[in-house]
PDB file of N, CA and C in Angstrom:
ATOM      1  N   UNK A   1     128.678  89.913  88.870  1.00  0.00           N
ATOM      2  CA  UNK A   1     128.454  90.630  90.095  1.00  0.00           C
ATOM      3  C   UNK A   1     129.654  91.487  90.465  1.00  0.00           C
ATOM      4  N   UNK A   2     130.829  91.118  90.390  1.00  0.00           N
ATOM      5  CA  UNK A   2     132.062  91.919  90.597  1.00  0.00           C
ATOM      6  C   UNK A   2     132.294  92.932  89.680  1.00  0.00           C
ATOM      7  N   UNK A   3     131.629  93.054  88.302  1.00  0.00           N
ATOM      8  CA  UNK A   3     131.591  94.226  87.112  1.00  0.00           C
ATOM      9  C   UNK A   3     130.901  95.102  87.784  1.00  0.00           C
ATOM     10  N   UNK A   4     129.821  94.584  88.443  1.00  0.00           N
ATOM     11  CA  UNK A   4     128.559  95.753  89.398  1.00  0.00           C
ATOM     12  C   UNK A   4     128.970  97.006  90.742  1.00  0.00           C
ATOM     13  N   UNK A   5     129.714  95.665  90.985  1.00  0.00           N
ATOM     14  CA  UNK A   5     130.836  96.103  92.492  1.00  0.00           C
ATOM     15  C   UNK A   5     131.634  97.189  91.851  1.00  0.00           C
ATOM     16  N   UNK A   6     131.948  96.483  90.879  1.00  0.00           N
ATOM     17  CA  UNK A   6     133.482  97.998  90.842  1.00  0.00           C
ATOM     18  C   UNK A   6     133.235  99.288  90.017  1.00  0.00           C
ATOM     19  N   UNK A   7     131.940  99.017  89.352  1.00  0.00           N
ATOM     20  CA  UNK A   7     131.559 100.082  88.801  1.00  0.00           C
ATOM     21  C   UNK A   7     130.974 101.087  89.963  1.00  0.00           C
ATOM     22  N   UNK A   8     130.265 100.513  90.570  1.00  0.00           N
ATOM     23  CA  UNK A   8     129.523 101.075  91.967  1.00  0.00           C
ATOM     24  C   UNK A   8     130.602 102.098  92.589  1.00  0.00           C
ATOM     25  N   UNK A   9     131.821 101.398  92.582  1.00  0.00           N
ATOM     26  CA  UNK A   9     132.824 101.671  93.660  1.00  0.00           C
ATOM     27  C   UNK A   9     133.532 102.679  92.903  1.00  0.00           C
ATOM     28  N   UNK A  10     133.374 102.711  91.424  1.00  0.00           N
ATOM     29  CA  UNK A  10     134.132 103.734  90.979  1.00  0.00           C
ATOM     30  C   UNK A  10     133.469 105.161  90.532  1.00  0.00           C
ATOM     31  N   UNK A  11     131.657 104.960  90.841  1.00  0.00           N
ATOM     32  CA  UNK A  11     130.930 105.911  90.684  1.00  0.00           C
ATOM     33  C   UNK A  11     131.328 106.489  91.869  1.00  0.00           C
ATOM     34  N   UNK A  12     130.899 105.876  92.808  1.00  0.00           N
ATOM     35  CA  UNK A  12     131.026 106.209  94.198  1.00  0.00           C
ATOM     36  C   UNK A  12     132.518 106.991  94.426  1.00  0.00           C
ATOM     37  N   UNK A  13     133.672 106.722  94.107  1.00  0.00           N
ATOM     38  CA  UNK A  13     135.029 107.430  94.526  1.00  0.00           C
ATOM     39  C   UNK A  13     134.800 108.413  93.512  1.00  0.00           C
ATOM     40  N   UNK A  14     134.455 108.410  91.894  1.00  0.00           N
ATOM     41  CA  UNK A  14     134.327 109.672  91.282  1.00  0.00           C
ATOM     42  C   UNK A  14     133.067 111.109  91.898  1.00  0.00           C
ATOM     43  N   UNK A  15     132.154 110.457  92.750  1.00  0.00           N
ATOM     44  CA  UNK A  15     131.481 111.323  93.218  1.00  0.00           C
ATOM     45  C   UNK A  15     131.837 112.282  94.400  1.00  0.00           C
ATOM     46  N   UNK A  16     132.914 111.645  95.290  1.00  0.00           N
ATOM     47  CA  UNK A  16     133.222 112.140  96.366  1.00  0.00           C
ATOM     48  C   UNK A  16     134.339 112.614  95.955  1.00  0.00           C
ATOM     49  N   UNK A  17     135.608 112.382  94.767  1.00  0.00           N
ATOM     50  CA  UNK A  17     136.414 113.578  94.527  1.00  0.00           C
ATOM     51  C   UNK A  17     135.559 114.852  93.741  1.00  0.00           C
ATOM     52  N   UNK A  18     134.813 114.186  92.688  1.00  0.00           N
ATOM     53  CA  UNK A  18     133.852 115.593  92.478  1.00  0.00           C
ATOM     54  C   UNK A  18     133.358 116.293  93.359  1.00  0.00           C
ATOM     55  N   UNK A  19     132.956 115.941  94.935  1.00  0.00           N
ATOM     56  CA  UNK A  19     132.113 116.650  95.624  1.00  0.00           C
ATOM     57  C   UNK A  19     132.791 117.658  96.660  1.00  0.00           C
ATOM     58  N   UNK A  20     134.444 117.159  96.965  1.00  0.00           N
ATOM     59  CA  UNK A  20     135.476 117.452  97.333  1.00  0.00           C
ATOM     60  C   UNK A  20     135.968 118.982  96.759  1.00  0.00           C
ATOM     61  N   UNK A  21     135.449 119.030  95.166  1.00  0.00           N
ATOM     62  CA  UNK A  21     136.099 120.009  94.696  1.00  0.00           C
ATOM     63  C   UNK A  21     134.956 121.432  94.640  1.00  0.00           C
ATOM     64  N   UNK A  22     133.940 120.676  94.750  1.00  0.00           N
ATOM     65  CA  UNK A  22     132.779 122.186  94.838  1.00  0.00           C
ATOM     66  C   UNK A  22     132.277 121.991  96.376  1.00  0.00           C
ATOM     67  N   UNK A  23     132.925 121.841  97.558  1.00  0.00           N
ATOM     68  CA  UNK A  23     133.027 121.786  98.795  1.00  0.00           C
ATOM     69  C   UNK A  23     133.935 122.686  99.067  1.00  0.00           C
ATOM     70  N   UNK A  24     134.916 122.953  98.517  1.00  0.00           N
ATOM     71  CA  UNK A  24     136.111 123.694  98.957  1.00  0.00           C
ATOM     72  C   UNK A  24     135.370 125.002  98.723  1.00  0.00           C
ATOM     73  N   UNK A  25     136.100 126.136 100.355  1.00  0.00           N
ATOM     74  CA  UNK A  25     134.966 127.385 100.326  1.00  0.00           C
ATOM     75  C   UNK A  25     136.172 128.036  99.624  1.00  0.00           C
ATOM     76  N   UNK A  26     135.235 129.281  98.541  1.00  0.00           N
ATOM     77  CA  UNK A  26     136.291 130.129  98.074  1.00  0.00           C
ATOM     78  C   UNK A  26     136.427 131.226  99.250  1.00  0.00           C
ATOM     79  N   UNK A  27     138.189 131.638  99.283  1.00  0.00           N
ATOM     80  CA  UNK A  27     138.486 132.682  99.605  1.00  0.00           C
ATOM     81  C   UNK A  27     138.867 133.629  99.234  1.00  0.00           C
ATOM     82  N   UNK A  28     139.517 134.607 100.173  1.00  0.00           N
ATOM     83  CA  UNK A  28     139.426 135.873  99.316  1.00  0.00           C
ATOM     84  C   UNK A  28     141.178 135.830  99.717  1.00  0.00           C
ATOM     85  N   UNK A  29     141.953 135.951  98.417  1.00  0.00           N
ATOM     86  CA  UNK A  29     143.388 135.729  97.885  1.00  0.00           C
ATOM     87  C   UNK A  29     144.294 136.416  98.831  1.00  0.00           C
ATOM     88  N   UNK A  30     145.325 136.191  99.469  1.00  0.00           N
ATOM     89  CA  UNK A  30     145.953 136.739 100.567  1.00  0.00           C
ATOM     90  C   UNK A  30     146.742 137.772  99.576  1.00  0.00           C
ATOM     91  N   UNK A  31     147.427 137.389  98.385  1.00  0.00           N
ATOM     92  CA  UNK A  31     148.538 137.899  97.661  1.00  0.00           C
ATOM     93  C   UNK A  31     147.678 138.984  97.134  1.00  0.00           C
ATOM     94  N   UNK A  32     148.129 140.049  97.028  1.00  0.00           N
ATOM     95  CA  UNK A  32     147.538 141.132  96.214  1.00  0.00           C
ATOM     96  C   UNK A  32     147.990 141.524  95.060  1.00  0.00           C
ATOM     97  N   UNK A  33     148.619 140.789  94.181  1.00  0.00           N
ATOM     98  CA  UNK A  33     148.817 140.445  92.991  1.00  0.00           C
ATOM     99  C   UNK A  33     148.047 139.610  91.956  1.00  0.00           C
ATOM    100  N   UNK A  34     147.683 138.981  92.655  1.00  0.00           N
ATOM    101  CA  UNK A  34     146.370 137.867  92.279  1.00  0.00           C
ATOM    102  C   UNK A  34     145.313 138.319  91.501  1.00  0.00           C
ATOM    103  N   UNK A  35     145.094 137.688  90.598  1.00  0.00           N
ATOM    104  CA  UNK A  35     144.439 138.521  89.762  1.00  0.00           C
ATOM    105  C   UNK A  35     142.779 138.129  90.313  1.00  0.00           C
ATOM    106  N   UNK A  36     141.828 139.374  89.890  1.00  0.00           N
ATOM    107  CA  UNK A  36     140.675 139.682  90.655  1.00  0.00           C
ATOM    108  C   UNK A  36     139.364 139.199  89.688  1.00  0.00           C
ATOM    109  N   UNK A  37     138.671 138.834  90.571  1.00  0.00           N
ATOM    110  CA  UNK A  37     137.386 138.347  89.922  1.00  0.00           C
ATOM    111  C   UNK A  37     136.496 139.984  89.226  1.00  0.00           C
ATOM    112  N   UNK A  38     135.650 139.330  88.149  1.00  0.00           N
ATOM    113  CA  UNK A  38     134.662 140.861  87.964  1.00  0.00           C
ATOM    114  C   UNK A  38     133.898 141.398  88.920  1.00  0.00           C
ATOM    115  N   UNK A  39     133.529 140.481  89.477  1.00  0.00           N
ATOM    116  CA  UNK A  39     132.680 140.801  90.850  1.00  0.00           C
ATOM    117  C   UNK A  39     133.522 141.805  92.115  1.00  0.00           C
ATOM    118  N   UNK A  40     135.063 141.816  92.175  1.00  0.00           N
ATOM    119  CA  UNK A  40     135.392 142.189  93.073  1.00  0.00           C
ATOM    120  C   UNK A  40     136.030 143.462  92.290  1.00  0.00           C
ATOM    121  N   UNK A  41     136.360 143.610  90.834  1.00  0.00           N
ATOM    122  CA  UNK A  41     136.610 144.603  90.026  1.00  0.00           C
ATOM    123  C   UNK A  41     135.363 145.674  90.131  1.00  0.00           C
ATOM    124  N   UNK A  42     133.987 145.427  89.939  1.00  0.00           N
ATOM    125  CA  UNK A  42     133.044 146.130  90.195  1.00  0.00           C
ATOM    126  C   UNK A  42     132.442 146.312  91.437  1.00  0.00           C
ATOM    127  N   UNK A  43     132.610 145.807  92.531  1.00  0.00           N
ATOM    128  CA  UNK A  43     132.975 146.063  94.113  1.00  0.00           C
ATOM    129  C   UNK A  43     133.852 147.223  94.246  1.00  0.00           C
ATOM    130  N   UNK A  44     135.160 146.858  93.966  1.00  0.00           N
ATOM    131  CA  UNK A  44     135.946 148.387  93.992  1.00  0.00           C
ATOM    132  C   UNK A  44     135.576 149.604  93.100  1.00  0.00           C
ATOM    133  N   UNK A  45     135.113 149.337  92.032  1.00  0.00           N
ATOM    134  CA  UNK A  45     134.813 150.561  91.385  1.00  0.00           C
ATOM    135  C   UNK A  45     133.390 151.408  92.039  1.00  0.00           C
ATOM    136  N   UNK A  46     132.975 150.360  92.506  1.00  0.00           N
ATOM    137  CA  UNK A  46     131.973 151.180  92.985  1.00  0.00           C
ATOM    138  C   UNK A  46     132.241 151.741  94.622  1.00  0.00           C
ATOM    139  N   UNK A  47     133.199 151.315  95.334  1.00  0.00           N
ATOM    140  CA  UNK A  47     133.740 151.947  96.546  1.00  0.00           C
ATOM    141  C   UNK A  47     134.458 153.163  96.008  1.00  0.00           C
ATOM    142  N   UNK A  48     134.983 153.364  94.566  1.00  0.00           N
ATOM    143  CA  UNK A  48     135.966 154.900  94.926  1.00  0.00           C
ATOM    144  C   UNK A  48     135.073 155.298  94.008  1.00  0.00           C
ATOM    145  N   UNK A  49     133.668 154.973  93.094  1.00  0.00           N
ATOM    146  CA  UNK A  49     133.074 156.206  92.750  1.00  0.00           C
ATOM    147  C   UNK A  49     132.003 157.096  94.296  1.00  0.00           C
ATOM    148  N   UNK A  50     131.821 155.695  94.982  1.00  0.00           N
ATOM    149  CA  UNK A  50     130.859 156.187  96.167  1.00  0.00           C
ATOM    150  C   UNK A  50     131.933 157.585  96.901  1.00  0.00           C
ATOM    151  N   UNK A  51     133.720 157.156  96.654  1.00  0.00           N
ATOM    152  CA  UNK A  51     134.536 158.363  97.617  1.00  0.00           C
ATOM    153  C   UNK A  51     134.619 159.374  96.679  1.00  0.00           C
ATOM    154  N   UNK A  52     134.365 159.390  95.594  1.00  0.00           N
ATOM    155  CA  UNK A  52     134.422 160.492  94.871  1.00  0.00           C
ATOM    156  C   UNK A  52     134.912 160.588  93.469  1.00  0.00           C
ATOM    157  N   UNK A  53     135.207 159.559  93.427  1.00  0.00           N
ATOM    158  CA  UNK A  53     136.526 159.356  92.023  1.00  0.00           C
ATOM    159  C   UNK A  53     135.365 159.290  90.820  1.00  0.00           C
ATOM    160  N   UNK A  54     135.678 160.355  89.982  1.00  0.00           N
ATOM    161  CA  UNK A  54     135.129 160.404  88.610  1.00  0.00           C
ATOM    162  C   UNK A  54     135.946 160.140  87.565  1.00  0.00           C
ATOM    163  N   UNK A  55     135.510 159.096  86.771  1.00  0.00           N
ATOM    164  CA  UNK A  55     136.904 158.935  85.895  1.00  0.00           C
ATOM    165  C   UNK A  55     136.503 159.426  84.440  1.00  0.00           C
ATOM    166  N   UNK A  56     135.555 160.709  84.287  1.00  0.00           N
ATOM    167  CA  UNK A  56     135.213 161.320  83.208  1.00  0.00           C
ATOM    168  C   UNK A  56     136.136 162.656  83.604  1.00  0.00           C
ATOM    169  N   UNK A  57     136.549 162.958  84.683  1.00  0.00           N
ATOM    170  CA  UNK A  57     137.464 164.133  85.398  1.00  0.00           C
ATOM    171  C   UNK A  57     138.690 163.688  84.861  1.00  0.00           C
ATOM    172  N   UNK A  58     139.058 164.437  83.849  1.00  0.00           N
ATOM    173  CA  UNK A  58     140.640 164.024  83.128  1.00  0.00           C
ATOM    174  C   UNK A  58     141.294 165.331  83.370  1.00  0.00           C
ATOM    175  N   UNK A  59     140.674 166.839  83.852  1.00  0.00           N
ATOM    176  CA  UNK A  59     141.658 167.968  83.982  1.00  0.00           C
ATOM    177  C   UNK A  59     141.886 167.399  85.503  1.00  0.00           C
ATOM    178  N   UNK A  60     141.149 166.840  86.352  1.00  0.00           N
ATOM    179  CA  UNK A  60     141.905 166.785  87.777  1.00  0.00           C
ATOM    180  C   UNK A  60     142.160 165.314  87.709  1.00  0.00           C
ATOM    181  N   UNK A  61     143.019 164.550  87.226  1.00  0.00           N
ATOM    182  CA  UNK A  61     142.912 162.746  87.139  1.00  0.00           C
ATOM    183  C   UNK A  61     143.858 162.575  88.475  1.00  0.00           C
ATOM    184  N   UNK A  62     145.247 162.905  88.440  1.00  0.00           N
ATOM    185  CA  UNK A  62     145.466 162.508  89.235  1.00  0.00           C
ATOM    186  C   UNK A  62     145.129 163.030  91.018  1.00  0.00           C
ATOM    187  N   UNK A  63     144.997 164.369  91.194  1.00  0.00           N
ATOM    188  CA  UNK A  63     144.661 164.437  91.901  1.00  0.00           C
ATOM    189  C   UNK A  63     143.228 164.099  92.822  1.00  0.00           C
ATOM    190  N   UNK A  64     142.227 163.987  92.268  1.00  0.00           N
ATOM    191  CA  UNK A  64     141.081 162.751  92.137  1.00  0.00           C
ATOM    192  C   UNK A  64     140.935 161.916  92.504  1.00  0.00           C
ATOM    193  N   UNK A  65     141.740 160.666  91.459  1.00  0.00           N
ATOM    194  CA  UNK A  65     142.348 159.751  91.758  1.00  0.00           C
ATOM    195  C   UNK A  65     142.481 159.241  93.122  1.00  0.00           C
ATOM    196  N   UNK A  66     143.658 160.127  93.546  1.00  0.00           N
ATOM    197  CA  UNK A  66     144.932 159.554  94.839  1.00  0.00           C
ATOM    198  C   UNK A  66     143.702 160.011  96.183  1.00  0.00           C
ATOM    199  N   UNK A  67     143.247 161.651  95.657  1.00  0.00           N
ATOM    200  CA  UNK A  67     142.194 161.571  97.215  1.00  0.00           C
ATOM    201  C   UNK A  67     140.717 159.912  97.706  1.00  0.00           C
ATOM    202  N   UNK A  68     140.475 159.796  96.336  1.00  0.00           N
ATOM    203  CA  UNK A  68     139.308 158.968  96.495  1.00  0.00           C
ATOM    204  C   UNK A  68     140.482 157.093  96.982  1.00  0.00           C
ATOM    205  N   UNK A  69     141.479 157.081  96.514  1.00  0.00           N
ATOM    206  CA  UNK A  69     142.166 156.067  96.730  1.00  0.00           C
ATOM    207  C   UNK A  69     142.143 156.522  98.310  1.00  0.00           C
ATOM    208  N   UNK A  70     142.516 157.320  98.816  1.00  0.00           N
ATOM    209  CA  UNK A  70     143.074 157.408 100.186  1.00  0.00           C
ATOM    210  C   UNK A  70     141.715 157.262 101.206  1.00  0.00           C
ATOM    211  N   UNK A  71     140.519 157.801 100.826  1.00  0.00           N
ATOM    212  CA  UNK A  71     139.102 157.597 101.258  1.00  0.00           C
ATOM    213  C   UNK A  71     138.927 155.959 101.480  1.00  0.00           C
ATOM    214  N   UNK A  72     139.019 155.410 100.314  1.00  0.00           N
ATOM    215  CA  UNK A  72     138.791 154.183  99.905  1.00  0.00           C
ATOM    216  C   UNK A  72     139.641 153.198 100.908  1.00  0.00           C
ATOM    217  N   UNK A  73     141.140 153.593 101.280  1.00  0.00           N
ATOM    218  CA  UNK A  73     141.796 152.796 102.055  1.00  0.00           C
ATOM    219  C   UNK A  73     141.639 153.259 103.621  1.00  0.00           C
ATOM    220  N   UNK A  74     141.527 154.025 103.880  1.00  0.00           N
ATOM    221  CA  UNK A  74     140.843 154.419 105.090  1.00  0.00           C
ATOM    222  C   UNK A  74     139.301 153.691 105.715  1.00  0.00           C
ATOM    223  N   UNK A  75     138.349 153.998 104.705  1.00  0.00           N
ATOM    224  CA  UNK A  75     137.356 152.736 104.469  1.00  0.00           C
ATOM    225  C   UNK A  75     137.395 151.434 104.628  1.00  0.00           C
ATOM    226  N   UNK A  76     138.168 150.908 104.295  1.00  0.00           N
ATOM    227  CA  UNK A  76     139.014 149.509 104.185  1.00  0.00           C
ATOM    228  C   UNK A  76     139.559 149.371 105.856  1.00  0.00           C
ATOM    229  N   UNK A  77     140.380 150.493 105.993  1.00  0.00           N
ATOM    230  CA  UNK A  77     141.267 149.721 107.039  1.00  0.00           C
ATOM    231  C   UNK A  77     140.339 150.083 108.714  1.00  0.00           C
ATOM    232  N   UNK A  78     139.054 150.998 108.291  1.00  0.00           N
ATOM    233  CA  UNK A  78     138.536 150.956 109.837  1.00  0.00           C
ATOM    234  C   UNK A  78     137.529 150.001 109.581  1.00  0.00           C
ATOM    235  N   UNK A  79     137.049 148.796 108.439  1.00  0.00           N
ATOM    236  CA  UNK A  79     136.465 147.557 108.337  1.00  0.00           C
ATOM    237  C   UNK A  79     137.415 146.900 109.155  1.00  0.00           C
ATOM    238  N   UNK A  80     138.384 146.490 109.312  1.00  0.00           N
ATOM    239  CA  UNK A  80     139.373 145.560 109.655  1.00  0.00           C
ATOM    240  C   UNK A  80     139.690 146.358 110.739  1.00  0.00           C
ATOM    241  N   UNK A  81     139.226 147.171 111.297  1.00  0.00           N
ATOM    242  CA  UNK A  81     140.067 147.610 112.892  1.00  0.00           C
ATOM    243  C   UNK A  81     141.346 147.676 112.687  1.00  0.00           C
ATOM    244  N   UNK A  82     141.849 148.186 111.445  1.00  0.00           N
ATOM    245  CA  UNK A  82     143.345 148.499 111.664  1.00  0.00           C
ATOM    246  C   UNK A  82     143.857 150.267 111.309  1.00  0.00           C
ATOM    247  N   UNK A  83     144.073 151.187 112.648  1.00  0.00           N
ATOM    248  CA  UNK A  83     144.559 152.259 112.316  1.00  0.00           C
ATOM    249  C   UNK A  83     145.043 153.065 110.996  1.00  0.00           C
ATOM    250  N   UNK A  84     144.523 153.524 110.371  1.00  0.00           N
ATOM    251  CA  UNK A  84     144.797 154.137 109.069  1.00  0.00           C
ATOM    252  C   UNK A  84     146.468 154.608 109.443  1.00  0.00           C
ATOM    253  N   UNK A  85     147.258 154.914 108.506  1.00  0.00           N
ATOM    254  CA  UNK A  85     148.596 155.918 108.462  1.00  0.00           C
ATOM    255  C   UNK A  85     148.531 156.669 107.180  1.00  0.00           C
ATOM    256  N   UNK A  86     149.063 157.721 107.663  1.00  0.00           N
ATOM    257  CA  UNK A  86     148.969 158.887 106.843  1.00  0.00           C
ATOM    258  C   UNK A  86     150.122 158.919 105.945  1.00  0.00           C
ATOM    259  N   UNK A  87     150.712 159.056 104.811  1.00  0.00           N
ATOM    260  CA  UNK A  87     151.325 159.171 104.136  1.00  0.00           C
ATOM    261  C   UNK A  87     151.688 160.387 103.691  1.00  0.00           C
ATOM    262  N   UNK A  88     152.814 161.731 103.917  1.00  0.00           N
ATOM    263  CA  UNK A  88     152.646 162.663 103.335  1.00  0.00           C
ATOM    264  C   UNK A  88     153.521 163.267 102.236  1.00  0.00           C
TER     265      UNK A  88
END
């Protein structure tokens, strides 16, 4: 009867650290170094082709580029209610 007990008891504690670990909510990474899921790689690509960015445009790359980046963070920062700044 005590083999029953502790097996019980050790299903039981392996279930609740397992359940512990797909309970935890994912967030979204404070560090922006952090390396990025595909899902959020193809999220952004599709925010700076929606601003304009063509990346078959190789005579205008960088200039392209930096406008659809600046669309894109402007986008971003009136989601979050935070004043864009201009950089010149």
């Amino acid at each position: 009867m005590k083999l029953f007990s502790r097996i019980g008891l050790g299903a039981l504690l392996a279930a609740a650290g397992i359940s512990t670990v797909y309970a935890q909510a994912v967030m979204q990474p404070t560090d922006p170094s952090a390396p990025k899921t595909r899902a959020q790689v193809r999220a952004d690509l599709k925010e700076w082709l929606a601003a304009g960015y063509d990346p078959f445009d190789w005579i205008n790359y960088p200039e392209n580029a930096q406008r659809a980046g600046r669309i894109v963070a402007e986008h971003r920062a009136q989601q979050q209610g935070i004043a864009p700044t201009t950089v010149q």
